[in-house]
Protein backbone atom coordinates (compact mmCIF):
# COMPACT_ATOMS: atom_id res chain seq x y z
CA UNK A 1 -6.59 -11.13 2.33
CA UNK A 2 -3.79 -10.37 5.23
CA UNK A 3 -2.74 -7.37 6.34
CA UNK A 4 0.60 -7.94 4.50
CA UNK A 5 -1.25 -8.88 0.99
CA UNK A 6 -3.19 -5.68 1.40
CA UNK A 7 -0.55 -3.63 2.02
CA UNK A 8 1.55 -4.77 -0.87
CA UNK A 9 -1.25 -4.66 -3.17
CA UNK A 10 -1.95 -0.91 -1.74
CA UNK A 11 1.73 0.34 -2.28
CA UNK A 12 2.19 -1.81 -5.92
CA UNK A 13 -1.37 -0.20 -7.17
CA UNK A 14 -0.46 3.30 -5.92
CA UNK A 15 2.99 3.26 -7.58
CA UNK A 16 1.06 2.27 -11.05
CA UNK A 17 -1.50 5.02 -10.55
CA UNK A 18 1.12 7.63 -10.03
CA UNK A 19 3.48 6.63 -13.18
CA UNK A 20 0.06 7.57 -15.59
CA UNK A 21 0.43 10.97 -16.54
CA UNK A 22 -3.03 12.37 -15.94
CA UNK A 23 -2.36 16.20 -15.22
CA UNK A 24 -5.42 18.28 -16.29
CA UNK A 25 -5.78 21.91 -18.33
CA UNK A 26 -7.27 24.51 -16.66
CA UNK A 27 -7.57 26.56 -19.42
CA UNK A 28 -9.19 23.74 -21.53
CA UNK A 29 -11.63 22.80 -19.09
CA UNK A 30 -12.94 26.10 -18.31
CA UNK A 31 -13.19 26.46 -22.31
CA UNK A 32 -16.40 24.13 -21.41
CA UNK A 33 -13.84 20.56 -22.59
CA UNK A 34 -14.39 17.87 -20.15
CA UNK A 35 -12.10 15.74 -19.61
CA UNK A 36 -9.84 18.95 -20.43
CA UNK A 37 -6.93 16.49 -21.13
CA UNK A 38 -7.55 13.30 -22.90
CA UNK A 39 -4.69 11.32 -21.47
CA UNK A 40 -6.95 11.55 -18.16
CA UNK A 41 -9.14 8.29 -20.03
CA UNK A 42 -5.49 6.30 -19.64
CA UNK A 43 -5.82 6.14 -15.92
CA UNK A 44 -10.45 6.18 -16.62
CA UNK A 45 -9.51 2.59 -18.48
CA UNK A 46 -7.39 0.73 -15.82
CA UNK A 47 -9.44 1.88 -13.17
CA UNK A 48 -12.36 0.02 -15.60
CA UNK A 49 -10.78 -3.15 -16.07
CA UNK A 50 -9.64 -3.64 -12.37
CA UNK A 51 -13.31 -2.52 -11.17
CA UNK A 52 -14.61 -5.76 -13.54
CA UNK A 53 -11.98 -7.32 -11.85
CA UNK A 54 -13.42 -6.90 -8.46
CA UNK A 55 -16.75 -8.14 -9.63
CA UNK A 56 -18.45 -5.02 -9.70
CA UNK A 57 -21.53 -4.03 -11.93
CA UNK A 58 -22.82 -1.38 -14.26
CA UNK A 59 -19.22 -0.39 -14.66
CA UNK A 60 -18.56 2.33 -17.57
CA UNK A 61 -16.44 4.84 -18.25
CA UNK A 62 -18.61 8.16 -19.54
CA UNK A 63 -17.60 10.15 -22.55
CA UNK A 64 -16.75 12.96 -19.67
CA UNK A 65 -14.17 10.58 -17.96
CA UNK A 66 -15.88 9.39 -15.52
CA UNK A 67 -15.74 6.00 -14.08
CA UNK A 68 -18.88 4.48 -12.13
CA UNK A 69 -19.29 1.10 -10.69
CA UNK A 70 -21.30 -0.62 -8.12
CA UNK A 71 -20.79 -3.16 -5.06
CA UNK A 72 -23.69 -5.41 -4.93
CA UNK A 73 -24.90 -6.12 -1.03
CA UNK A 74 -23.21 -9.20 0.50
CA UNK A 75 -26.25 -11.68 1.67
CA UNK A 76 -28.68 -10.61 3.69
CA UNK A 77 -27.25 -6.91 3.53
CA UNK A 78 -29.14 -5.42 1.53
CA UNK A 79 -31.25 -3.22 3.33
CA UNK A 80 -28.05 -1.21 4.23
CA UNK A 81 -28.81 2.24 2.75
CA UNK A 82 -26.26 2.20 -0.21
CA UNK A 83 -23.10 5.37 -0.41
CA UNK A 84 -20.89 6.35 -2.27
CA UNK A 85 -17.02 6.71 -2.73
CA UNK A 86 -14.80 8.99 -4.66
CA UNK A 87 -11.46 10.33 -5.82
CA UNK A 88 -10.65 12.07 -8.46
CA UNK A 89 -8.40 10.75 -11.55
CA UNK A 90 -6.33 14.01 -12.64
CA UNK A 91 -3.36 15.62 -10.90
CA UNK A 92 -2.60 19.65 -10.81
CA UNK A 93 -1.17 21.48 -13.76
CA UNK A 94 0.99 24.10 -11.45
CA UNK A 95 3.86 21.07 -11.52
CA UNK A 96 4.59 18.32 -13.93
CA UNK A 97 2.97 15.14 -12.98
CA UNK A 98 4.47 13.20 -16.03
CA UNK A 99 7.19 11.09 -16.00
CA UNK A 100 6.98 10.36 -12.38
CA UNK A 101 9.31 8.47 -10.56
CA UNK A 102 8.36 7.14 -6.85
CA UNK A 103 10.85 6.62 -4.41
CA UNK A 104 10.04 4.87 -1.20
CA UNK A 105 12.15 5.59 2.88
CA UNK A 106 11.04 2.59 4.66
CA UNK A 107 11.31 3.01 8.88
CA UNK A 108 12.09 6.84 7.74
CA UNK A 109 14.44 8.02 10.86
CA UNK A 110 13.60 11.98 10.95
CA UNK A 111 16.74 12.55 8.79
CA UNK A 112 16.59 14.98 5.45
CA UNK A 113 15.36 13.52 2.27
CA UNK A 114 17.08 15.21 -0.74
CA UNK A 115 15.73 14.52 -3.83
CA UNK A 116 17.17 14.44 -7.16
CA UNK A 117 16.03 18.08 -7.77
CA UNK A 118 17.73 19.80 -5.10
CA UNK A 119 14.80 19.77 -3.03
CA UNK A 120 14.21 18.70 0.75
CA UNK A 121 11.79 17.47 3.02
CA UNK A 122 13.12 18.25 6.11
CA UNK A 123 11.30 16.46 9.41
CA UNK A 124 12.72 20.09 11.42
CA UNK A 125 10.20 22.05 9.96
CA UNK A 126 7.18 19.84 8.79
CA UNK A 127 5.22 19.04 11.56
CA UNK A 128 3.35 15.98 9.84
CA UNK A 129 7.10 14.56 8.77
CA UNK A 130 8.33 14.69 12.21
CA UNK A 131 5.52 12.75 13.50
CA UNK A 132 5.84 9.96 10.61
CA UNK A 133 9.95 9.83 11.69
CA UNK A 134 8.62 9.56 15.46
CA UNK A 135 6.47 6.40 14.29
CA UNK A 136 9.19 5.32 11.91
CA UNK A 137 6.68 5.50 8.60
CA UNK A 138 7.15 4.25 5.21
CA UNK A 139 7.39 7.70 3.28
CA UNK A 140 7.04 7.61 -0.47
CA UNK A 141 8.42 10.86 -2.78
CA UNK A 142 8.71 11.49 -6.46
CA UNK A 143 12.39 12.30 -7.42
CA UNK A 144 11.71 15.63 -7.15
CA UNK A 145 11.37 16.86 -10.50
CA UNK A 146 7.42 16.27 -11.01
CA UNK A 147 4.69 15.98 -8.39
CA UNK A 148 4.35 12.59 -6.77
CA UNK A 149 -0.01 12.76 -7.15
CA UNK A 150 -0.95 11.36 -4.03
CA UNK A 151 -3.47 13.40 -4.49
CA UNK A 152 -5.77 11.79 -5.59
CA UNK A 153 -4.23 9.03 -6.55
CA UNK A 154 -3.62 7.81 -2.96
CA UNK A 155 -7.66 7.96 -2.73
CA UNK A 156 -8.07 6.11 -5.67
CA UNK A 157 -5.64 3.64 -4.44
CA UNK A 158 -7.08 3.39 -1.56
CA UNK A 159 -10.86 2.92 -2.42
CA UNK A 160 -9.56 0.43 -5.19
CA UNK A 161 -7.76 -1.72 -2.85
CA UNK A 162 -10.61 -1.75 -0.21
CA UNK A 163 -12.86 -3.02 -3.11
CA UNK A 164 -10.05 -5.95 -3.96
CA UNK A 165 -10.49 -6.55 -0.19
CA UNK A 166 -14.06 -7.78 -0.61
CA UNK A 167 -13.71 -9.12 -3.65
CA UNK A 168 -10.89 -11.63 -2.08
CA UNK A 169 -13.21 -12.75 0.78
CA UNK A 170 -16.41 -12.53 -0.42
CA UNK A 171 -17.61 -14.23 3.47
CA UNK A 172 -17.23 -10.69 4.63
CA UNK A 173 -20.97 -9.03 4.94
CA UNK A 174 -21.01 -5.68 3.25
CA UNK A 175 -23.96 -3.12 2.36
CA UNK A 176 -24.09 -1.89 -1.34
CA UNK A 177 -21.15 0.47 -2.41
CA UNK A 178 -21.15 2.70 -5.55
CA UNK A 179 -18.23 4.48 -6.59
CA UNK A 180 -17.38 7.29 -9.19
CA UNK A 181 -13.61 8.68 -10.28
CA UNK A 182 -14.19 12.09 -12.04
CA UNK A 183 -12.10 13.95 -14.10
CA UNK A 184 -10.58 17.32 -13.74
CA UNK A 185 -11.45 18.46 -9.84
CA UNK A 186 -7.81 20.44 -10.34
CA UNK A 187 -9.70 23.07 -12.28
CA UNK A 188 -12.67 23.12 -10.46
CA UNK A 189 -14.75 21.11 -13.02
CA UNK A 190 -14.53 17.99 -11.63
CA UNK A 191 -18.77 17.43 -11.18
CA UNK A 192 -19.91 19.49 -13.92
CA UNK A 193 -21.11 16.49 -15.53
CA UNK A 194 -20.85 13.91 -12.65
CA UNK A 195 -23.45 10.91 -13.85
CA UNK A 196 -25.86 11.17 -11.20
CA UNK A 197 -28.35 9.10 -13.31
CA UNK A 198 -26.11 6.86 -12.14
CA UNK A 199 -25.78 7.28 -8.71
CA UNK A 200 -28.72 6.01 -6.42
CA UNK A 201 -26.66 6.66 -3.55
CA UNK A 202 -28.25 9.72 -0.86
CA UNK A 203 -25.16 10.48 0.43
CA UNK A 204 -21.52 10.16 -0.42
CA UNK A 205 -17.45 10.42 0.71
CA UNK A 206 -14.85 11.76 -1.03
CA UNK A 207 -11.38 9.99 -0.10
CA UNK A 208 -9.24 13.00 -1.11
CA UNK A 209 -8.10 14.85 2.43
CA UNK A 210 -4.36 14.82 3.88
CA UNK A 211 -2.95 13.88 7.69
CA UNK A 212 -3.96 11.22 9.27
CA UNK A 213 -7.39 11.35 11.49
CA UNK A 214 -8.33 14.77 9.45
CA UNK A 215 -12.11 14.55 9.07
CA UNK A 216 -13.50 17.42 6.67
CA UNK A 217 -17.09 18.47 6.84
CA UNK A 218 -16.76 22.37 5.87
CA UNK A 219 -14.95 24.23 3.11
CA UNK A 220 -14.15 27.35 1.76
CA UNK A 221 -16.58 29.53 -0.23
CA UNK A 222 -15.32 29.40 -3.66
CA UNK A 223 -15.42 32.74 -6.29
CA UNK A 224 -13.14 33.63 -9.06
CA UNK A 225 -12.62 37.04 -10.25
CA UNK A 226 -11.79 38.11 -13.21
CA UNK A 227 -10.82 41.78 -13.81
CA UNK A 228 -10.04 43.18 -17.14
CA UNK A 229 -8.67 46.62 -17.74
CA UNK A 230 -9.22 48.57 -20.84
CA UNK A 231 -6.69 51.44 -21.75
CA UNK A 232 -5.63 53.63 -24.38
CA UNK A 233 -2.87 53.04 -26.70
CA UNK A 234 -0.77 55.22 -28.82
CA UNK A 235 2.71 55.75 -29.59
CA UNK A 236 4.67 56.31 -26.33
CA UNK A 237 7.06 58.88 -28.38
CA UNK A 238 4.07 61.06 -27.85
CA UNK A 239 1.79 59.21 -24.96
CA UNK A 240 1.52 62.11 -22.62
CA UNK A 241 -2.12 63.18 -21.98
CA UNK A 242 -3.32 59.97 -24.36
CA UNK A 243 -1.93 57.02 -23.63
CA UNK A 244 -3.68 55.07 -20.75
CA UNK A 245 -1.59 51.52 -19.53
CA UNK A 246 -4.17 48.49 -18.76
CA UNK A 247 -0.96 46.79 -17.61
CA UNK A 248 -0.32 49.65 -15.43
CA UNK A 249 -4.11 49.69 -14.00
CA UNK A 250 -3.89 45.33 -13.46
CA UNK A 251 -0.56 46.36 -11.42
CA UNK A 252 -1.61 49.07 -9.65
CA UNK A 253 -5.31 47.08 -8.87
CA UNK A 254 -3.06 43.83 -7.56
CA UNK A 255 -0.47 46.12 -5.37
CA UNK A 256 -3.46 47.54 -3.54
CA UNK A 257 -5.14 44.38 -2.51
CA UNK A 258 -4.64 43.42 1.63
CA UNK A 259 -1.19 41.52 1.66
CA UNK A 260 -2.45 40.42 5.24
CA UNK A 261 -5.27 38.86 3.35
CA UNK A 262 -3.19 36.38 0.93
CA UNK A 263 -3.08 32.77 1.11
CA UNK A 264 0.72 32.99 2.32
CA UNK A 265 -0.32 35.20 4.92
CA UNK A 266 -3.52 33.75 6.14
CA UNK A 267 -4.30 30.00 7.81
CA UNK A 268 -7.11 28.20 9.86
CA UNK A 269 -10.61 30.07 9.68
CA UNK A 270 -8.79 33.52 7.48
CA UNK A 271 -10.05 33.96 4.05
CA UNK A 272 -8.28 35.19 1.27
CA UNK A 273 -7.38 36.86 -2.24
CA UNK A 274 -5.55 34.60 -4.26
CA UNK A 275 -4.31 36.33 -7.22
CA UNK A 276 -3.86 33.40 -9.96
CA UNK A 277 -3.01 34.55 -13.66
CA UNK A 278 -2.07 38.12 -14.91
CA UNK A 279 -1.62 38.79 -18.63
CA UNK A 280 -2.28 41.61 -21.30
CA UNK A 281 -1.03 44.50 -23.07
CA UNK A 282 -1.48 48.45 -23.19
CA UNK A 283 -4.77 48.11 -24.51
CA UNK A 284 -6.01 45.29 -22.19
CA UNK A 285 -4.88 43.52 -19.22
CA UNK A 286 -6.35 40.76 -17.58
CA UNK A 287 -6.10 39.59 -13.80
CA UNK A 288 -7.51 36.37 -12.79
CA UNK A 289 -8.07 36.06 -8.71
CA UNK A 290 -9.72 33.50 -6.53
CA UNK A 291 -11.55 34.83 -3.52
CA UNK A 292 -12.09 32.52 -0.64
CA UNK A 293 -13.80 32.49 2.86
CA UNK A 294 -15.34 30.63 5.32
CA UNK A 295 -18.40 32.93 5.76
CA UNK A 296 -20.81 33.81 2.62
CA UNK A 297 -21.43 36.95 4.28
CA UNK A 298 -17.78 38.23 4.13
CA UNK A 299 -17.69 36.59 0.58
CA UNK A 300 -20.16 39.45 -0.45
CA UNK A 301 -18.30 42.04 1.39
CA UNK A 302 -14.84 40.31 -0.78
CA UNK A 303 -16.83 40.93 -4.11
CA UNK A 304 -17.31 44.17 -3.24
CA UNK A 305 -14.13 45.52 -2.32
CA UNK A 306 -12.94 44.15 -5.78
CA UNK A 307 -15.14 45.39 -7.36
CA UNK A 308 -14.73 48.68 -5.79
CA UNK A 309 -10.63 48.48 -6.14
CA UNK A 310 -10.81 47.57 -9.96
CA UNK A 311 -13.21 50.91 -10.81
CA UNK A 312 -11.43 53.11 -8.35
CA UNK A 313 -8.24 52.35 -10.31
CA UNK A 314 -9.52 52.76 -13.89
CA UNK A 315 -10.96 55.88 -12.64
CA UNK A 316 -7.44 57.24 -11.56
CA UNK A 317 -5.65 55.80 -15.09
CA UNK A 318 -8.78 57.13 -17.21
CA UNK A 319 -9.41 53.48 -18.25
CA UNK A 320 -12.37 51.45 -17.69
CA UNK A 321 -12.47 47.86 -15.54
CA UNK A 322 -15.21 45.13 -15.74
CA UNK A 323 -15.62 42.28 -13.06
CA UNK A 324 -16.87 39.10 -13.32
CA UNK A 325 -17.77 36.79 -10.34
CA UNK A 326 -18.35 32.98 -11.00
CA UNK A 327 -19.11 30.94 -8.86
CA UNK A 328 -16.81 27.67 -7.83
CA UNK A 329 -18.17 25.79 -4.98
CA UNK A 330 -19.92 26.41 -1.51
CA UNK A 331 -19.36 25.92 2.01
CA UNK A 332 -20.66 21.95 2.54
CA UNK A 333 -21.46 22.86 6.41
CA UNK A 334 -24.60 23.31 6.05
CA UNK A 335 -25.39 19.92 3.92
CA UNK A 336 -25.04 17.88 6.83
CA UNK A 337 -28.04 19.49 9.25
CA UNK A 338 -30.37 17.09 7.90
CA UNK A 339 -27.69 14.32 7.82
CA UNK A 340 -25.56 13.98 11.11
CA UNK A 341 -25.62 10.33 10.58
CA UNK A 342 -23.19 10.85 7.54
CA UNK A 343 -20.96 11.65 9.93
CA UNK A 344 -21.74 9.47 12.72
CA UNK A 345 -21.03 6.74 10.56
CA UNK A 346 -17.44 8.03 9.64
CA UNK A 347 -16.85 8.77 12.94
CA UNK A 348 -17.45 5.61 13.85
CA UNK A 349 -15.06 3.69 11.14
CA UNK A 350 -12.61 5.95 12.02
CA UNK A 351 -12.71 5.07 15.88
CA UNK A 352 -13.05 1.03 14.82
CA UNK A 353 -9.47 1.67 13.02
CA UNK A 354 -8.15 3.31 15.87
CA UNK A 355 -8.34 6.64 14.33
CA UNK A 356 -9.03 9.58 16.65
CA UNK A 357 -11.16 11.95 14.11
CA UNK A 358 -9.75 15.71 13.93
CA UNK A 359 -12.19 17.78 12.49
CA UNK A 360 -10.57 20.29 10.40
CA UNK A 361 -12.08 23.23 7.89
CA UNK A 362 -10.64 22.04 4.40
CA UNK A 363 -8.74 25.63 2.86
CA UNK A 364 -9.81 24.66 -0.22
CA UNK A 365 -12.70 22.28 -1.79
CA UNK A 366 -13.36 18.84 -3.11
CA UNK A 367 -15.78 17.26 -5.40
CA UNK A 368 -17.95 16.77 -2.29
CA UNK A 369 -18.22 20.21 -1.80
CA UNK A 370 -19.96 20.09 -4.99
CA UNK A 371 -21.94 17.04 -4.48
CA UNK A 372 -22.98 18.34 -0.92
CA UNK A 373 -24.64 21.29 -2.64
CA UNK A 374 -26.06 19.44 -5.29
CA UNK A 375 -28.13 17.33 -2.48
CA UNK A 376 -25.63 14.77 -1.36
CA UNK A 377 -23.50 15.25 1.91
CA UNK A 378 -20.60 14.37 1.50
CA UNK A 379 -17.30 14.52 3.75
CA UNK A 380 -13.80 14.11 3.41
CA UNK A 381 -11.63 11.42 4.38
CA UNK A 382 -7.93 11.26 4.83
CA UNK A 383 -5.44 9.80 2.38
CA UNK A 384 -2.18 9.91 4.15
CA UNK A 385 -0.61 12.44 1.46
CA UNK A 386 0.93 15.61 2.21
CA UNK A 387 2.17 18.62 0.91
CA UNK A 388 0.18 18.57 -2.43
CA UNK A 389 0.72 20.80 -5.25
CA UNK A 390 4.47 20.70 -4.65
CA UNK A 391 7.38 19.18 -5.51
CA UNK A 392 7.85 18.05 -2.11
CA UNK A 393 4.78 16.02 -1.94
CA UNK A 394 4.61 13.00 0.20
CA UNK A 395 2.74 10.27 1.27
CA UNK A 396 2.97 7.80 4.21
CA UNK A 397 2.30 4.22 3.56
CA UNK A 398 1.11 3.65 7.43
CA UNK A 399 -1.84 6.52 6.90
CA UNK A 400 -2.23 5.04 3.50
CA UNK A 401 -3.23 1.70 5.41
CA UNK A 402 -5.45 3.30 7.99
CA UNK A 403 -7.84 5.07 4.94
CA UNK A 404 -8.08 1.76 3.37
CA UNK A 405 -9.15 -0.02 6.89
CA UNK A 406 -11.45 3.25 7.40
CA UNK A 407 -13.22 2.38 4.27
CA UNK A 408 -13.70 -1.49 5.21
CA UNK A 409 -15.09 -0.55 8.36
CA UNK A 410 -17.50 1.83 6.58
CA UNK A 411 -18.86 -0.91 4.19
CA UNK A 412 -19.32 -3.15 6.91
CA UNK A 413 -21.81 -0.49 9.05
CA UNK A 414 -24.95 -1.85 9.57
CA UNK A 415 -26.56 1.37 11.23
């Protein structure tokens, strides 16, 4: 397969994966439905068919959405301990991901891109888009009015095309690969029912990062909060002394939180407050936050101060406040004591593709934050996609390229 096949067959599958409406429901999935949207088996299906494709084995598609399949060992490779790629299939409910329309800048020159919304990526004050003008990248957009998806679609692009790689020159030695797409990582759900029956793997990657040569091995600490306040109603002709305002208590609660300590306020190793969702009425209000830090220690310490803000305000309305903590995901640092290898081995694909690694803290999580505390270590790996969540999303096709020769490199280890 040359370097121009694989390129074209990257950018061709990546456009597909991106036009299949696949966002996921927050609401739904945390309602215990998984996948929380069913057009998310759409994208589960064609990810099936090309995976038989590819000649791989014990492929299925779970009733959860999930989509497993395994690389058999080329000859004489297969004492190669076995891992494990992933990406995940849905896209993030915050902006539309249907209807999406790619639009492609080839030798992009550093000049504004205005899209068809009124938006614009602008190379004088994105770091990452200056450096792809400098280079004279491909850079690929939606038309502004949806999300583009690179993420994760770029990873699942990527994984899927390094699996068409061996399956188009089957001389090429290669250890056993397995590979799962899950559903719904957008709401935090995405391994709640990951099929590790399946999975014989002892250690895993998730293809789901951003710039080029980022290398993820730690994460936030993960909590959401949710505070309810209980009030008083009555009829606000004749509320004084009686009436007590829940919505007045969730305001009050949110205006006193740290403003130095929100996620527009706050970068590198700085936790946060996040507040997410509020909603209610004089009788109840509900706010939803998500608390996130580097250190479990200052996690508690987080907890606490909510906890301590949300009955300090009741007690100064006269209403009463509950707080519940659940938990979302983990710091994966510590998965990897027992496992440096995991990372040598990246390390090392990412050096063969002449890929300086850049290890970065990930301010947020993946499904291998999950996976890493259910017993699997499991870094991230680069797509070439940035500014996710947004209507400005891009992705470069050059970075794009580099994942999927990071990936070869990786099957290929023989350590």
């Amino acid at each position: 397969m040359k370097t121009e096949e694989l390129t074209s067959s990257l950018m061709e599958r990546f456009f597909r994966f991106v036009q299949v409406w696949t966002t996921s429901d927050s609401v739904s999935a945390d309602s215990g439905n998984q996948p929380s949207t069913q057009r998310q088996f759409e994208l589960a299906k064609i990810l099936e068919a090309e995976l038989k494709d590819f000649g791989l084995k014990d492929i299925q598609v779970t009733p959860h959405c999930y989509v497993y399949g395994r690389l058999p060992p080329s000859s004489a490779c297969e004492k190669i301990e076995p891992f494990c790629l992933l990406s995940h299939i849905d896209t993030v409910e915050e902006v539309s991901g249907q209807n999406v329309k790619p639009q492609i800048y080839k030798n992009y020159d550093g000049k504004d891109i205005v899209l068809k919304s009124g938006d614009i990526l602008s190379s004088q004050n994105d770091e990452a888009l200056a450096l792809a003008a400098k280079n004279h990248e491909t850079i690929i957009t939606s038309d502004g009015r949806t999300l583009l998806g690179a993420d994760d679609k770029a990873g699942l692009a990527e994984i899927m095309t390094a699996l068409e790689y061996f399956s188009k020159n089957p001389e090429i030695p290669h250890g056993e690969i397995e590979v799962c797409f899950s559903p719904d990582e957008e709401t935090g759900h995405g391994m709640d029912n990951v099929p590790l029956n399946l999975i014989k793997s002892k250690y895993a990657y998730t293809v789901d990062g951003g710039h080029i040569g980022e290398l993820e091995t730690e994460c936030f600490n993960a909590f959401k909060s949710e505070v309810t306040f209980t009030g008083v109603s009555c009829h606000t002709g004749s509320a004084r002394g009686k009436l007590v305002n829940a919505i007045s208590m969730a305001a009050n609660f949110l205006s006193n939180l740290p403003r130095h300590e929100f996620p527009e306020t706050t970068d590198g190793y700085e936790g946060f407050y996040a507040p997410m969702t509020i909603e209610g009425s004089i009788e109840s209000a509900k706010v939803v936050l998500f608390l996130r830090d580097f250190d479990i220690d200052n996690m508690q310490k987080r907890k606490s101060m909510v906890e301590n803000l949300a009955q300090t305000t009741a007690q100064a309305f006269g209403g009463k406040a509950e707080v519940l903590h659940s938990q979302q995901y983990l710091n994966m640092k510590d998965g990897f004591k027992n496992r440096p290898d995991v990372i040598e081995k990246l390390v090392s694909a990412y050096k063969k593709a002449g890929v300086e690694p850049v290890f970065t803290p990930i301010r947020g999580g993946t499904d291998g934050s999950r996976l890493t505390e259910m017993g699997l270590p499991c870094p991230n790996i680069f797509t070439g996609g940035h500014n996710f969540h947004s209507r400005t999303e891009w992705a470069s096709l050059e970075q794009m390229e580099k994942t999927v020769e990071i990936l070869i490199n990786l099957c290929q280890n023989k350590e």
